[in-house]
C-alpha atoms as a PDB file:
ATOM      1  CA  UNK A   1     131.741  31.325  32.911  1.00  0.00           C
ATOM      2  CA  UNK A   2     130.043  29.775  36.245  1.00  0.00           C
ATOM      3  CA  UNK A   3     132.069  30.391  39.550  1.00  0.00           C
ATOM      4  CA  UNK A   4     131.454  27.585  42.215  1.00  0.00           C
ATOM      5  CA  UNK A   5     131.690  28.357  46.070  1.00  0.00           C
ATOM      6  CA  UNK A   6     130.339  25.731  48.509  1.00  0.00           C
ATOM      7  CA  UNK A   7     129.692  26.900  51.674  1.00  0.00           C
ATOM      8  CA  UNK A   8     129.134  25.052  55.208  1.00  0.00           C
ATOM      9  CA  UNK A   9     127.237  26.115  58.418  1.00  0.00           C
ATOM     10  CA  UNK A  10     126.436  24.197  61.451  1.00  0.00           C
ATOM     11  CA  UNK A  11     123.492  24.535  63.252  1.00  0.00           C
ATOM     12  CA  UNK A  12     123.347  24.492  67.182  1.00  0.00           C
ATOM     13  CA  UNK A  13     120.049  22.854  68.082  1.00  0.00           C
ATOM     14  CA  UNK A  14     121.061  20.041  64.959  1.00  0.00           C
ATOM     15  CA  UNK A  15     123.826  18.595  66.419  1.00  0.00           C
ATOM     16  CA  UNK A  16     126.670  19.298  64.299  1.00  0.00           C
ATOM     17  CA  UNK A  17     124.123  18.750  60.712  1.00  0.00           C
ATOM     18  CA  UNK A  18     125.506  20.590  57.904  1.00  0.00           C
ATOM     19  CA  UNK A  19     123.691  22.302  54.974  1.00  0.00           C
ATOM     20  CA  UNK A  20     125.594  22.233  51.788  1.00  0.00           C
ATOM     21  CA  UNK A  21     124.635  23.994  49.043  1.00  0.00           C
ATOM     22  CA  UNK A  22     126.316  25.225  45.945  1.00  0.00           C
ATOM     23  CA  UNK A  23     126.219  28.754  44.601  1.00  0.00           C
ATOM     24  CA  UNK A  24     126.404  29.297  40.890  1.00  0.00           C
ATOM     25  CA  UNK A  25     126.856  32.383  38.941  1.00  0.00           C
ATOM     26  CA  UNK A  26     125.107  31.867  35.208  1.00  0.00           C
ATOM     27  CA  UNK A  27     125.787  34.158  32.353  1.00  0.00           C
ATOM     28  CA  UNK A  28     123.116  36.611  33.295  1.00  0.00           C
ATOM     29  CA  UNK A  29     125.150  37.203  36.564  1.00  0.00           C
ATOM     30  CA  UNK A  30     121.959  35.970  38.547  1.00  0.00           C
ATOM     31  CA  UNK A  31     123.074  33.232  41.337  1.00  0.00           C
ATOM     32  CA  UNK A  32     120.900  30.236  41.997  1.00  0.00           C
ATOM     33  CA  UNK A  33     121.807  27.317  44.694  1.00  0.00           C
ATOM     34  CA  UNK A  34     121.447  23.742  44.485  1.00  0.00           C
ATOM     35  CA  UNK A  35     121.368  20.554  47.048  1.00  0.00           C
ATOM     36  CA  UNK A  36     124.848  18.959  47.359  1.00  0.00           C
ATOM     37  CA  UNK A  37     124.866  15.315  46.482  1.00  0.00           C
ATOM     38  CA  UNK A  38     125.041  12.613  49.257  1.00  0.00           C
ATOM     39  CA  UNK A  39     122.885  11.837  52.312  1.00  0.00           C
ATOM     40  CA  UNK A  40     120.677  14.377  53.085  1.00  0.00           C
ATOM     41  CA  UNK A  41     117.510  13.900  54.981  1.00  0.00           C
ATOM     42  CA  UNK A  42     116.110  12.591  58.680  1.00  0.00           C
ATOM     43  CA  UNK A  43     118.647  10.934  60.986  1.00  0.00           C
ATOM     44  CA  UNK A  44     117.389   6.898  60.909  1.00  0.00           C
ATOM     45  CA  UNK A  45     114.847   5.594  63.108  1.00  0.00           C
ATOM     46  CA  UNK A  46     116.905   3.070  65.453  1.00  0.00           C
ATOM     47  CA  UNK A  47     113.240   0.907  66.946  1.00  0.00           C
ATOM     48  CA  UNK A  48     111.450   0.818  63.501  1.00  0.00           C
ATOM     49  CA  UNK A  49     114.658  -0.329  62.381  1.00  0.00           C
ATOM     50  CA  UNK A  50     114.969  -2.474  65.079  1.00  0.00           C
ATOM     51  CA  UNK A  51     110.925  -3.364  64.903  1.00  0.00           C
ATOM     52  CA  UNK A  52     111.757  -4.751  61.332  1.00  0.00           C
ATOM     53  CA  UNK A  53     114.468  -6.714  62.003  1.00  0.00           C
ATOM     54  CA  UNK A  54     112.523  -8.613  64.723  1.00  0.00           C
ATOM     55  CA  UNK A  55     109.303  -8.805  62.114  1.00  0.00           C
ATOM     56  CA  UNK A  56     111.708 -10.509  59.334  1.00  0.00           C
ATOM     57  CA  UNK A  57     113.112 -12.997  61.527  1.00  0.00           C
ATOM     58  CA  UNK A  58     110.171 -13.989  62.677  1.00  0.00           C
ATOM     59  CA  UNK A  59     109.137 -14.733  59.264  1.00  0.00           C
ATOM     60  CA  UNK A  60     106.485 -11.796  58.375  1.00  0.00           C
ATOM     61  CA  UNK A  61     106.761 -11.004  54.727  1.00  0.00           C
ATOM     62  CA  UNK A  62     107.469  -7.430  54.090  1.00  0.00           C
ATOM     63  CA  UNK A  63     103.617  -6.330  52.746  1.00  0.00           C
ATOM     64  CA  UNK A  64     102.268  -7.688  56.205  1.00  0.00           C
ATOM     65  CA  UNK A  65     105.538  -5.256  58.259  1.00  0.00           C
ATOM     66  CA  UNK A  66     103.900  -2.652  56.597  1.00  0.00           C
ATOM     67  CA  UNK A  67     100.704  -3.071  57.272  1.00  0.00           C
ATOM     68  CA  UNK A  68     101.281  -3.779  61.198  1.00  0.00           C
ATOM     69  CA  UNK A  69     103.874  -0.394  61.315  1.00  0.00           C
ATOM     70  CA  UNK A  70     101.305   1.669  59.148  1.00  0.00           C
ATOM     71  CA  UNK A  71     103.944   2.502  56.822  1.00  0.00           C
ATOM     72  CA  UNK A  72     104.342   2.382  52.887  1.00  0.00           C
ATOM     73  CA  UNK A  73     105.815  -0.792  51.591  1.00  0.00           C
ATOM     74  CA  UNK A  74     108.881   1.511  49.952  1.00  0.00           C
ATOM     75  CA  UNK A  75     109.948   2.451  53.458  1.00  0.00           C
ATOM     76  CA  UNK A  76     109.763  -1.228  55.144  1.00  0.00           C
ATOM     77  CA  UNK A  77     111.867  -2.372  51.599  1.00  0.00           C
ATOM     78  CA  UNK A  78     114.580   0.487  52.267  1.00  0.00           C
ATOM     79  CA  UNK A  79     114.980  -0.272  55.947  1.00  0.00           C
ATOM     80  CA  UNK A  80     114.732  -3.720  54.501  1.00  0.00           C
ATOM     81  CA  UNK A  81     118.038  -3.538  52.187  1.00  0.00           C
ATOM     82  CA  UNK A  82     119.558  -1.215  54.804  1.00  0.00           C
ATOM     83  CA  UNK A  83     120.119  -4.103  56.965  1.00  0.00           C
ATOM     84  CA  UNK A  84     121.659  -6.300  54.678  1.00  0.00           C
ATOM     85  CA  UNK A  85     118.610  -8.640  53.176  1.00  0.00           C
ATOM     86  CA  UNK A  86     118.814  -8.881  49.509  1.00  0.00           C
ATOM     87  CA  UNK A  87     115.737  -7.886  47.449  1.00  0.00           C
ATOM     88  CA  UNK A  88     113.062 -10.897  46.320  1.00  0.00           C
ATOM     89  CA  UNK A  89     113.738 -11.968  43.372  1.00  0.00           C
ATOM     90  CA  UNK A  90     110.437 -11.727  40.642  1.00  0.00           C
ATOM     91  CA  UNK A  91     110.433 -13.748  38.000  1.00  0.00           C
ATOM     92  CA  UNK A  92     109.175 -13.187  34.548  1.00  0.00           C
ATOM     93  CA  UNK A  93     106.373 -14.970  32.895  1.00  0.00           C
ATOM     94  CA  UNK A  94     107.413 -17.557  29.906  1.00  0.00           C
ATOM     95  CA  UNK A  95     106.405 -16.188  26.358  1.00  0.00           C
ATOM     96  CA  UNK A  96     103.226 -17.976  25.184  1.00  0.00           C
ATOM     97  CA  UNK A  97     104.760 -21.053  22.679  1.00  0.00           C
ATOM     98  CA  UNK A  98     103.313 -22.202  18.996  1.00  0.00           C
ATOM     99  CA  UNK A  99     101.167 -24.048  21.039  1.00  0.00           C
ATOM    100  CA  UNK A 100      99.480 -21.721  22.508  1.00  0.00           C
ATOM    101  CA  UNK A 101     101.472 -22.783  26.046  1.00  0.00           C
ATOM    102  CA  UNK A 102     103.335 -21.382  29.223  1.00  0.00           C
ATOM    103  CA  UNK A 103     105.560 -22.987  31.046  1.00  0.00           C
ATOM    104  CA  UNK A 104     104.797 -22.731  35.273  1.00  0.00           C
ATOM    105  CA  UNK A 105     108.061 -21.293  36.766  1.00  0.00           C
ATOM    106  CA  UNK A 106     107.294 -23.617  39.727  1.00  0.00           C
ATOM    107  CA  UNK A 107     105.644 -26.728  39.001  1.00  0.00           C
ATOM    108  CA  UNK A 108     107.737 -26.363  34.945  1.00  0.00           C
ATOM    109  CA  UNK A 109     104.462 -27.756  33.521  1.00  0.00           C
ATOM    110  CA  UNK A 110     103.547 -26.443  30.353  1.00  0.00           C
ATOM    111  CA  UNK A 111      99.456 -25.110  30.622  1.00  0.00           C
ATOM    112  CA  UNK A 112      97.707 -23.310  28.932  1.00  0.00           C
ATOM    113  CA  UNK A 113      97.372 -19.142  29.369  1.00  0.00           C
ATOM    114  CA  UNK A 114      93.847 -19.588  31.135  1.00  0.00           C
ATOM    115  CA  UNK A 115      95.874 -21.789  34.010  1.00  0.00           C
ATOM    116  CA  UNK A 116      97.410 -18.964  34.879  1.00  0.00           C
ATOM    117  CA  UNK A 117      95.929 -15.783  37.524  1.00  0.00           C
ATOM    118  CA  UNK A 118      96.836 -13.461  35.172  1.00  0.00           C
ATOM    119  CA  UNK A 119      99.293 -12.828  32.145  1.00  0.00           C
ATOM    120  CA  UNK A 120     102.118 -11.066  34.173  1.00  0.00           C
ATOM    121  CA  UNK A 121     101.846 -14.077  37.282  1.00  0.00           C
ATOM    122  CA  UNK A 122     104.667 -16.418  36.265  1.00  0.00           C
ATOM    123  CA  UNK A 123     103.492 -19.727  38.076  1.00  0.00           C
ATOM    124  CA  UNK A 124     100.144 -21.170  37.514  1.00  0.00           C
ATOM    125  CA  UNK A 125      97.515 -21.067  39.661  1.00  0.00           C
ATOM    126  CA  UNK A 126      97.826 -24.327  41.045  1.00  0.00           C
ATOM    127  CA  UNK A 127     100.837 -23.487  42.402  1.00  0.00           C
ATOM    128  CA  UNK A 128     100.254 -19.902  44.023  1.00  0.00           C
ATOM    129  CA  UNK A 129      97.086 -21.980  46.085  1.00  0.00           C
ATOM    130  CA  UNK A 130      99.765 -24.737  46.740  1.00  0.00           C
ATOM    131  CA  UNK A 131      97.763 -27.815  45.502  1.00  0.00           C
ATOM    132  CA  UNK A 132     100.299 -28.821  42.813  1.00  0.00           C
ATOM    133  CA  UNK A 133     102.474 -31.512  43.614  1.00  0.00           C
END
């Protein structure tokens, strides 16, 4: 039998943050807690948000935000969807044909698997250096 209690305490200095944890009772009688589901963590960080936001519309791709804000490329992306930008889309490579062929995602040409910078790049390289036509 496991007997669930959740308790609640505000802290003074935090503003009105609350810890939630659950208390469980297993069969041994020993209790052990666990973290409540749903946002826990720092408050959000209104000028890096706000940092971003100016970055993206002023065309930086999301790599380069992170390099200029010295912060991982995970935290620009959730700050990123947090404001409403959907996620790049990545497309997959073509399977190699009977003719020993790709097709470029970009250009549609088919080439062969050497045209290409590598196997998982889905356009050729022609089109990544932006000399096809």
């Amino acid at each position: 039998m496991m007997r669930l209690s959740i308790r609640t305490e505000a802290s003074e200095s935090t503003n009105a943050i609350f810890f939630m944890e659950i208390q469980r009772k297993d069969r041994s009688g020993l209790r052990y807690t666990e973290a409540m589901p749903g946002k826990v963590g720092r408050p959000v960080e209104r000028s890096l948000r706000k940092r971003i936001r100016e970055l993206l519309k002023s065309g930086a791709p999301q790599a380069e935000i992170a390099r200029i804000l010295d912060k991982a490329p995970s935290t620009i992306a959730h700050h990123v969807r947090a404001l409403g930008r959907k996620a790049k889309q990545y497309q997959s490579p073509a399977r190699v044909g009977k003719d020993g062929k790709r097709r470029c995602v970009q250009c549609g040409k088919r080439k062969s698997p050497g045209a290409f910078p590598n196997e998982r790049n889905a356009s050729c390289s022609m089109c990544v250096r932006g000399l096809s036509d």
